[in-house]
Protein backbone atom coordinates (compact mmCIF):
# COMPACT_ATOMS: atom_id res chain seq x y z
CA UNK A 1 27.52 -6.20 -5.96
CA UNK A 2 26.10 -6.89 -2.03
CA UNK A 3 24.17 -10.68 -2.48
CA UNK A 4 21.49 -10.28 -0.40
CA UNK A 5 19.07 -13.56 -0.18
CA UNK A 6 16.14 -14.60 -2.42
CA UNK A 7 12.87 -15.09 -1.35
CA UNK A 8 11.50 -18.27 -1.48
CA UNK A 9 11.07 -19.46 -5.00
CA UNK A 10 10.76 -22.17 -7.14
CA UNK A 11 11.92 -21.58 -11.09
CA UNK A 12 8.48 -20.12 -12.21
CA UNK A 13 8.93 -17.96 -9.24
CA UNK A 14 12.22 -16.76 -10.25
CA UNK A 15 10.70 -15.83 -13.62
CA UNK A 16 8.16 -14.10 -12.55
CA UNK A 17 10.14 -11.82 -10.58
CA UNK A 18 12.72 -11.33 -13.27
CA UNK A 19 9.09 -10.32 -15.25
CA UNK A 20 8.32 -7.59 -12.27
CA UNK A 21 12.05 -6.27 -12.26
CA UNK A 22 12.43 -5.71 -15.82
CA UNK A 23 8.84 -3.97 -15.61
CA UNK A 24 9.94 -1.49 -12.66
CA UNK A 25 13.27 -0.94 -15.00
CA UNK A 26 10.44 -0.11 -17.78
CA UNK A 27 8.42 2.54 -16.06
CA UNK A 28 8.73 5.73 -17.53
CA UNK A 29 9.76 8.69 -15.23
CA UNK A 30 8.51 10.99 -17.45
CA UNK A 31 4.97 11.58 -18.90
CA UNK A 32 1.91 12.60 -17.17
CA UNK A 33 0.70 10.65 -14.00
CA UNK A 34 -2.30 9.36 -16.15
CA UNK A 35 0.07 8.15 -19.21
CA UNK A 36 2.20 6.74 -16.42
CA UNK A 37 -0.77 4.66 -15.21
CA UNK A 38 -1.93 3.61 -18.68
CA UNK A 39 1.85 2.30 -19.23
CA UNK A 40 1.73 0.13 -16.12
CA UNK A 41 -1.61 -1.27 -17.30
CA UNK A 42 -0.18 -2.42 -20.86
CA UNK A 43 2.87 -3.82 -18.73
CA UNK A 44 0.17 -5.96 -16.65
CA UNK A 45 1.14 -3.77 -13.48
CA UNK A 46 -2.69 -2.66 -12.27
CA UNK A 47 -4.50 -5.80 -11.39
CA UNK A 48 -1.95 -8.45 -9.51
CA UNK A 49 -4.65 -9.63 -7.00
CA UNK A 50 -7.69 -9.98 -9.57
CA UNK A 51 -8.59 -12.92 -11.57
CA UNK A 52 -6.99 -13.69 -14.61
CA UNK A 53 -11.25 -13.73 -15.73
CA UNK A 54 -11.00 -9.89 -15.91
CA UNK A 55 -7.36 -9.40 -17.10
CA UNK A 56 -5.39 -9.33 -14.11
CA UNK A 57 -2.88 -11.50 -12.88
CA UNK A 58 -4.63 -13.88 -10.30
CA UNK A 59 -1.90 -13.32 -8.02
CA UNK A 60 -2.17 -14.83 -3.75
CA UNK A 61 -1.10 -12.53 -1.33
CA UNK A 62 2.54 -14.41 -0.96
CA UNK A 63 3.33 -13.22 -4.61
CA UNK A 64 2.00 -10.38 -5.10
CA UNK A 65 4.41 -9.13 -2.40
CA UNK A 66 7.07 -10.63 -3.95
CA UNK A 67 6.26 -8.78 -6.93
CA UNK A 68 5.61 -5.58 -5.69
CA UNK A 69 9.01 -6.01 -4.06
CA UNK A 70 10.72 -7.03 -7.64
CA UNK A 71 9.06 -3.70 -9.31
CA UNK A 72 10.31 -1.51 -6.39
CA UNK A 73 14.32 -2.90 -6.28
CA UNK A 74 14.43 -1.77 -9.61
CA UNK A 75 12.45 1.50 -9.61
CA UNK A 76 13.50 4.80 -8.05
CA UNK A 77 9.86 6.01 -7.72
CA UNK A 78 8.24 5.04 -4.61
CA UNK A 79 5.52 7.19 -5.07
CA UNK A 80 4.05 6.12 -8.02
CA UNK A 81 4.35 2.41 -7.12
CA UNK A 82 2.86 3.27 -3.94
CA UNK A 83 0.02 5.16 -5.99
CA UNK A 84 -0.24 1.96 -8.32
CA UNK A 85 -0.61 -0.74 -4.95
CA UNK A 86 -3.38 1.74 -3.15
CA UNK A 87 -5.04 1.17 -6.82
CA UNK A 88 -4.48 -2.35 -7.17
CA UNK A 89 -5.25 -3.39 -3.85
CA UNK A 90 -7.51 -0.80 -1.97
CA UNK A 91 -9.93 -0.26 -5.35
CA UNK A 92 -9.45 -3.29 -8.07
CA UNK A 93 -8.76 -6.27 -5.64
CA UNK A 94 -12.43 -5.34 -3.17
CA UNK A 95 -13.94 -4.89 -6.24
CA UNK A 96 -12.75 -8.80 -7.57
CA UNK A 97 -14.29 -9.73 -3.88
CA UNK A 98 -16.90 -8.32 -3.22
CA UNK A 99 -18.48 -7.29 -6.95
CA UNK A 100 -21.53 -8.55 -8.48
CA UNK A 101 -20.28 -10.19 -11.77
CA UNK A 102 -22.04 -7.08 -13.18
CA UNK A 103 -19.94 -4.32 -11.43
CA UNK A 104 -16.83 -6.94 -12.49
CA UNK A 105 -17.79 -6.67 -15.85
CA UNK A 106 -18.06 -3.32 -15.83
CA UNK A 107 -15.04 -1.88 -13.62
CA UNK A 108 -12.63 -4.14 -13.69
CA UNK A 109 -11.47 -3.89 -17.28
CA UNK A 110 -10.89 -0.68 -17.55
CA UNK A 111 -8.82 -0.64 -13.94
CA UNK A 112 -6.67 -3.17 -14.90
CA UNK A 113 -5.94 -1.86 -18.34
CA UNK A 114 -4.81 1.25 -16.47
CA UNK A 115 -7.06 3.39 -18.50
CA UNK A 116 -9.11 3.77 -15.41
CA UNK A 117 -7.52 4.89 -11.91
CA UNK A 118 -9.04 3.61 -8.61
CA UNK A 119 -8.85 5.14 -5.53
CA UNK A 120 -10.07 3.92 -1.70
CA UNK A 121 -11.94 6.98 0.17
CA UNK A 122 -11.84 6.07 4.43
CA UNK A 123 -10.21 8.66 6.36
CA UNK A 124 -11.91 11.83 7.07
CA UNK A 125 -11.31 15.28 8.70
CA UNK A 126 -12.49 13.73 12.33
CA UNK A 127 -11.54 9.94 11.48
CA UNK A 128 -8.18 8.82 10.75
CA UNK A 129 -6.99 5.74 12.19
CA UNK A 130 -10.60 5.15 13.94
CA UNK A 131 -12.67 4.63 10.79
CA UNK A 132 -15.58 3.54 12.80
CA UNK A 133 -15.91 7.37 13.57
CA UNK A 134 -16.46 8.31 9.67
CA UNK A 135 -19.26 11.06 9.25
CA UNK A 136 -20.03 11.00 6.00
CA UNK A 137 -23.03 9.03 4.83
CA UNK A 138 -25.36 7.17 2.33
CA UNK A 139 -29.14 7.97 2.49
CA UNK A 140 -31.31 5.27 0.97
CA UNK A 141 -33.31 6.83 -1.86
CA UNK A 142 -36.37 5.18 -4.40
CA UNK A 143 -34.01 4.82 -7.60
CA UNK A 144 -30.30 5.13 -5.72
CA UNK A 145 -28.22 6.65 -2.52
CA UNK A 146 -27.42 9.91 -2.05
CA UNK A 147 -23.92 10.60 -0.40
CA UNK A 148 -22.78 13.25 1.40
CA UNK A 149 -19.58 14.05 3.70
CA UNK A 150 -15.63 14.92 3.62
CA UNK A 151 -12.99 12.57 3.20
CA UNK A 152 -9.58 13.83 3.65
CA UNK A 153 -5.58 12.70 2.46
CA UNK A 154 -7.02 9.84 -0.22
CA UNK A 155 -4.31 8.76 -2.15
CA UNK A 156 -4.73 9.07 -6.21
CA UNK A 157 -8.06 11.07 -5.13
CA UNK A 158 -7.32 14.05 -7.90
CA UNK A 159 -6.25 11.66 -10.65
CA UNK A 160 -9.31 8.91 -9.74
CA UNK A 161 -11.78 7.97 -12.27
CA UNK A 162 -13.44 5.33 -9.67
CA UNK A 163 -13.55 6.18 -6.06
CA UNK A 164 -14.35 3.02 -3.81
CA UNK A 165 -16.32 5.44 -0.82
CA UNK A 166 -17.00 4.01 2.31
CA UNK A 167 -20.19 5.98 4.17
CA UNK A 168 -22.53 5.40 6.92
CA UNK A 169 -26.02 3.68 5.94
CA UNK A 170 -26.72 3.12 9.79
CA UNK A 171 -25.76 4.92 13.26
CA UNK A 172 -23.74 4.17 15.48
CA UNK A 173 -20.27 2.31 15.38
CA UNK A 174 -21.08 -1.22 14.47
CA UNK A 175 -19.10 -3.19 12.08
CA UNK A 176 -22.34 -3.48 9.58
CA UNK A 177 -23.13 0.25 9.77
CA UNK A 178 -21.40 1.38 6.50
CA UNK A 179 -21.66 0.28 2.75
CA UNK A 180 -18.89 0.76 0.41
CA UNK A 181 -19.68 2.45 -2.92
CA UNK A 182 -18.42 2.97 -6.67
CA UNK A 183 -18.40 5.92 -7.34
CA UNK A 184 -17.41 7.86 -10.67
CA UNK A 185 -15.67 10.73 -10.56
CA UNK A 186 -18.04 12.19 -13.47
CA UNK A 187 -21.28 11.87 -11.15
CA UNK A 188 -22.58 15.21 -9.89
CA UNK A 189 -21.84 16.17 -6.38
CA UNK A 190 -18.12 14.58 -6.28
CA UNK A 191 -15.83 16.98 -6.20
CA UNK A 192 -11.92 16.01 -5.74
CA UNK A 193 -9.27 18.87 -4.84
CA UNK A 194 -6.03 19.32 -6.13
CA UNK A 195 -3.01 17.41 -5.12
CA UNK A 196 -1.59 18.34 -2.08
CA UNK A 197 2.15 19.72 -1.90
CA UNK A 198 4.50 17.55 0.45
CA UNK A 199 8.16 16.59 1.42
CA UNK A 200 7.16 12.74 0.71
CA UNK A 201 6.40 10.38 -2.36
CA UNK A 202 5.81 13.44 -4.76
CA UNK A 203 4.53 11.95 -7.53
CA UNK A 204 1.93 10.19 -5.45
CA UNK A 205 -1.30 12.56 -6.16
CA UNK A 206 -2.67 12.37 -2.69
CA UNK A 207 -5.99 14.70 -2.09
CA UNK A 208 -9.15 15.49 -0.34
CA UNK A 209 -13.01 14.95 -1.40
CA UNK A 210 -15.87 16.54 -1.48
CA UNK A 211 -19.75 14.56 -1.53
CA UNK A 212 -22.67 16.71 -1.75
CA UNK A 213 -26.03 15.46 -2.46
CA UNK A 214 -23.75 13.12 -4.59
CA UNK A 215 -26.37 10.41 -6.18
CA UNK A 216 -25.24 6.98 -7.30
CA UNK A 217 -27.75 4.00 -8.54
CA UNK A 218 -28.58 1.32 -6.77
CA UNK A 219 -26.31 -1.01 -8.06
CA UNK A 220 -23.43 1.09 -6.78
CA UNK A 221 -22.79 -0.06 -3.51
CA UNK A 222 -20.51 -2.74 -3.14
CA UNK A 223 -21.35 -6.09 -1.25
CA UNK A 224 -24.76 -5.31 -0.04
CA UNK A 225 -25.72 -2.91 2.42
CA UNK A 226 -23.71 -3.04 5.70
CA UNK A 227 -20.79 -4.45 4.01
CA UNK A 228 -18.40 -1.44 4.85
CA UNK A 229 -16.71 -3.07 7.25
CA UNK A 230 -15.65 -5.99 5.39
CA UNK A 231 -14.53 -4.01 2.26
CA UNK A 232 -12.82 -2.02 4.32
CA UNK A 233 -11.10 -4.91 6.66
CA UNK A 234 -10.63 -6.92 3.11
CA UNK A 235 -9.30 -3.79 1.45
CA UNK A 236 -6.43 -2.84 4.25
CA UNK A 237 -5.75 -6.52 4.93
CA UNK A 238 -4.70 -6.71 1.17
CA UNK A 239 -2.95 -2.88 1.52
CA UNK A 240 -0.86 -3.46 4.59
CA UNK A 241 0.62 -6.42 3.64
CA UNK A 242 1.12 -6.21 0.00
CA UNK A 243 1.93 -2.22 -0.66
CA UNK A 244 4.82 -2.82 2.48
CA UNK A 245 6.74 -5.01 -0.23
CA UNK A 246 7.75 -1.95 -1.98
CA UNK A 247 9.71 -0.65 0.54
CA UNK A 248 11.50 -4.09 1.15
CA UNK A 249 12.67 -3.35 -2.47
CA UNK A 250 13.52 -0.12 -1.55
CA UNK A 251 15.58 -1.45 1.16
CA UNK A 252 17.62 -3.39 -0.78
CA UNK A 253 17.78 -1.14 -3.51
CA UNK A 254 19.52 1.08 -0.97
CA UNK A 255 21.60 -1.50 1.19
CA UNK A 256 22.99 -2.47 -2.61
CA UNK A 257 23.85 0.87 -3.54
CA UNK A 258 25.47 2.01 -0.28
CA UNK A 259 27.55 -0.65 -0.72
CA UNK A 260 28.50 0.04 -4.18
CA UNK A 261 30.01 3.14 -3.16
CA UNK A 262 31.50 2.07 -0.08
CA UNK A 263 33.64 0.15 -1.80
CA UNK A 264 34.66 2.65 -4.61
CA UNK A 265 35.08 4.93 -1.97
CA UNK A 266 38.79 5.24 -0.77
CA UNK A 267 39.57 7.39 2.74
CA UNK A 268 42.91 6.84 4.69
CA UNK A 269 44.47 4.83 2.17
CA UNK A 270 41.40 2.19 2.34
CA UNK A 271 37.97 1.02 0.77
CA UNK A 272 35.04 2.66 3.47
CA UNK A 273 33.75 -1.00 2.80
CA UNK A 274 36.63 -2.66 4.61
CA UNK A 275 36.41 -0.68 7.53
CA UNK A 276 34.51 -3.19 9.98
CA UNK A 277 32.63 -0.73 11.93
CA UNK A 278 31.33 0.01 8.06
CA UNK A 279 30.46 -3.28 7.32
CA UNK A 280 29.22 -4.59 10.51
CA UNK A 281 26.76 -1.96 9.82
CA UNK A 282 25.66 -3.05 6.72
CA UNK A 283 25.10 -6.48 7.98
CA UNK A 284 23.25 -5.29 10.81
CA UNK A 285 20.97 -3.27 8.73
CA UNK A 286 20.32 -6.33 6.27
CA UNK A 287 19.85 -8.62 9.20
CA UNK A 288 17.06 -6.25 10.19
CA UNK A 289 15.94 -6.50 6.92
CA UNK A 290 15.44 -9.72 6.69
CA UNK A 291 13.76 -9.96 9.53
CA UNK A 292 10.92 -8.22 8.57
CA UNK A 293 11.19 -9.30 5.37
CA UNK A 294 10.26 -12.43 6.67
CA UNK A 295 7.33 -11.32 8.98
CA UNK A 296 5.58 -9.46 6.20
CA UNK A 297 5.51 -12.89 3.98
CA UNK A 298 4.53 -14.73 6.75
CA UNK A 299 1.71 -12.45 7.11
CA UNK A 300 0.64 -12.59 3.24
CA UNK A 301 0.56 -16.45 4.12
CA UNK A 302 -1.96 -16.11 6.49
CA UNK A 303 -3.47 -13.85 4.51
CA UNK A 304 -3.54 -16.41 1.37
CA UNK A 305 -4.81 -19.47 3.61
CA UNK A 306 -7.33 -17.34 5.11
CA UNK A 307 -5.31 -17.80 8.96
CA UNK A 308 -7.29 -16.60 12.21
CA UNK A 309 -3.92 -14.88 12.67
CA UNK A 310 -3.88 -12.91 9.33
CA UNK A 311 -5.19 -10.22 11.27
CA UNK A 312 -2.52 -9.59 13.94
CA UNK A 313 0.47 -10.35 11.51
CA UNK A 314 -0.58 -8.09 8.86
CA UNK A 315 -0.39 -5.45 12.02
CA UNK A 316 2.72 -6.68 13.46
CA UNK A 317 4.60 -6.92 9.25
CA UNK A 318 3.45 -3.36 8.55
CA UNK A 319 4.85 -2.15 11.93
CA UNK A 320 8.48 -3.49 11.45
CA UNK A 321 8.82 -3.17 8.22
CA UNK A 322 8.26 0.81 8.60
CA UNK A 323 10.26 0.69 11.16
CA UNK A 324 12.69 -1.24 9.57
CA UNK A 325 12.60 1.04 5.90
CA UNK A 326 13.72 3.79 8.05
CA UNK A 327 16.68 2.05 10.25
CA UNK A 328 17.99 0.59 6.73
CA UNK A 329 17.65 4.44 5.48
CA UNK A 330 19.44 6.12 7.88
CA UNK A 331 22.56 3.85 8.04
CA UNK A 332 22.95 3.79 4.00
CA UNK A 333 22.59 7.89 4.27
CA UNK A 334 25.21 7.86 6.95
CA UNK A 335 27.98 5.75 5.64
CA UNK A 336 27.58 7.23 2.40
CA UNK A 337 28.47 10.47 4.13
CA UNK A 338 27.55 13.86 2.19
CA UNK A 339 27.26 11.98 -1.22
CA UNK A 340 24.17 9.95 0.82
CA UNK A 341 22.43 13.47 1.32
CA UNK A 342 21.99 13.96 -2.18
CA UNK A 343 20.00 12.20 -4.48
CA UNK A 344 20.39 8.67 -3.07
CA UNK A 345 18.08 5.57 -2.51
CA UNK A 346 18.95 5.65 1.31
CA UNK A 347 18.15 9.69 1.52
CA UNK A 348 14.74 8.86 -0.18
CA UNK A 349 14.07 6.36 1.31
CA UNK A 350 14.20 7.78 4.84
CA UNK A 351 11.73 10.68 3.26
CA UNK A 352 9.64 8.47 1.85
CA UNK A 353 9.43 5.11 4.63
CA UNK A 354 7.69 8.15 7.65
CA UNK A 355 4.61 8.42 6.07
CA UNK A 356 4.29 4.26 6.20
CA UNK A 357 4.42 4.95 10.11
CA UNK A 358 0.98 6.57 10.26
CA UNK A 359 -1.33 5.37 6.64
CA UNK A 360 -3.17 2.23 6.58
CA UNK A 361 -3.64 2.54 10.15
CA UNK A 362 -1.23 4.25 12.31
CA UNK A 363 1.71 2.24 14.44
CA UNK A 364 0.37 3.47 17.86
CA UNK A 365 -3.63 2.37 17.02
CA UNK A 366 -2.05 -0.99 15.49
CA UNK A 367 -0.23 -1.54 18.41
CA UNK A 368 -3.40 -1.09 20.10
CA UNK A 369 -5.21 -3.89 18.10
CA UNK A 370 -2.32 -6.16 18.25
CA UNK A 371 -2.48 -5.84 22.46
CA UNK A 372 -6.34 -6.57 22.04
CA UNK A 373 -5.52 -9.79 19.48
CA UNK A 374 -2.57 -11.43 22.60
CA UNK A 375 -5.18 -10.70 24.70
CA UNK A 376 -2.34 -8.77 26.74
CA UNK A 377 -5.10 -6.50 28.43
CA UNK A 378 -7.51 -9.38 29.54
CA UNK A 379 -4.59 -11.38 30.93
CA UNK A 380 -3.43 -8.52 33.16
CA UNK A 381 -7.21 -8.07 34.27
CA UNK A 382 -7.41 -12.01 35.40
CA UNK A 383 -4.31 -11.52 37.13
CA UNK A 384 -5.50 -8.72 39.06
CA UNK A 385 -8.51 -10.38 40.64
């Protein structure tokens, strides 16, 4: 069995990790997506990053990763465990935030007993990666807010019984002009469509909605008015850094299982594993693993100690590590040969790691920010004049 290294951790670290990889090894594969859910809520699986007040686990950043990492090394399901961290830490975790202890009380619960699925509702038809573009909007009314608008690709939208919708309650593009709102998927006007079919993470229910002349109470939105833009920085802070530590497990899942068969496998008299152009690759591909393995903790660091820097190293961690999932993927499909084409970690893993190249904010407009954060454009500017 291929050693790789640990993370960081202490004794009741190691425990707790041995906790989240006998968990993933627990997760049924079979069952409806919403009996699926339910299981991962009696586990303890659907609220990592919210109090231990309300259920959850009270987890920082730092170890939530590290968990979400554990589950996914010992799962072969991306999907769903990508479908439980947009939950966990796009719907339950803003709520823990930003809630009135009232809207605590009353979601939170149910969302981390995993009878309740949450889902975050951003991107729209004309808005992907530029949210401050979003259409759809929140009209102040005498005894609520009326919603109406398109949002488009939101994961767990046809299974959601909670939808956390950012809208517009002001024009223009400023970072106060939207409100984030709870909305049920009972309340008249919300309409979610089915799941859409597609060659990635396929048991991730992934879907469009619908708001028209949707009506919520007052006490729906989340944070007070104007607080979209928090929610939603909060919200993919939390996402891009913590839902990335699934494919580090994937990673290793693979780089452990390529090597298993390497060294069963026998070709010209030899193990494929003692071939060094074989195993030179290996250790490149967990060097580069590492690597951003350690630039996506380092980011849930800054995230925990609440670093001016969080910011630009949650951008730069989800960036490599997406990268990375899909370097690691294609070498542990190629040296397994044919046998890596079917049905392995590495083969899924390549299918599943593109998508993490454009959601929560595609590579290109992240690369963008990131040149904005070094101030790389301003310095080229002074040294013009």
């Amino acid at each position: 069995m291929m050693r790789l290294p640990r993370a960081f951790y202490s004794e009741d670290h190691e425990e707790l990790l041995s906790w989240a990889r006998e968990m993933g090894a627990r997760l049924e594969a079979r069952g409806s997506f919403r009996d699926r859910f339910r299981q991962a809520g009696e586990l303890g699986l659907a609220g990592l990053g919210v109090p231990e007040e309300y259920g959850g686990a009270g987890l920082p950043a730092r170890m939530s990763v590290a968990v979400v990492e554990a589950l996914s090394e010992s799962s072969d399901d991306t999907g769903f465990l990508f479908a439980l961290c947009a939950h966990n830490f796009a719907c339950a975790l803003p709520i823990a935030v930003f809630g009135r202890r009232e809207q605590r009380e009353k979601w939170l619960p149910g969302l981390v007993g995993g009878s309740l699925i949450g889902a975050f509702a951003v991107t729209e038809p004309e808005a992907g990666s530029d949210a401050m573009a979003g259409r759809a909007s929140a009209q102040h009314e005498s005894d609520g807010w009326c919603l109406n608008g398109a949002k488009a690709m939101i994961t767990n939208a046809p299974e959601a019984d909670l939808v956390l919708v950012i809208a517009k309650t002001a024009q223009g593009r400023s970072f106060f002009a939207s409100s984030g709102f709870l909305v049920p998927a009972s309340t008249t006007g919300f309409e979610a469509g089915v799941s859409c079919e597609k060659p990635f993470m396929p048991s991730t229910p992934l879907g469009d909605l619908r708001l028209d002349d949707c009506r919520v109470a007052l006490d729906a939105i989340l944070g007070g008015e104007g607080a979209g833009g928090a929610v939603f920085s909060t919200a993919m802070a939390w996402e891009r850094v913590c839902l990335h530590g699934l494919y580090l497990g994937q990673c290793r899942r693979a780089l452990k299982e390529a090597q298993e068969y390497l060294a069963a496998r026998k070709q010209f008299g030899r193990r494929l594993i003692d071939l060094q152009a074989v195993s030179h690759a290996l250790a490149e591909a967990a060097t580069g693993l590492e690597a951003a393995r350690s630039l996506l903790f380092r980011a849930a660091t800054a995230l925990d100690v609440n670093s001016p820097d969080a910011v630009v190293l949650g951008d730069m961690a989800k960036i490599v590590v997406s990268r990375t999932a899909i370097e690691v993927g294609l070498v542990c499909t190629r040296l397994q040969g044919g046998a890596g084409l079917f049905g392995s970690t590495a083969q899924r893993l390549v299918r599943d790691a593109l998508p993490a190249q454009v959601f929560s904010g595609s590579n290109d407009a992240l690369l963008d920010n990131i040149a904005k954060s070094l101030e790389i454009t301003r310095q080229s500017s002074r040294q013009e004049g």
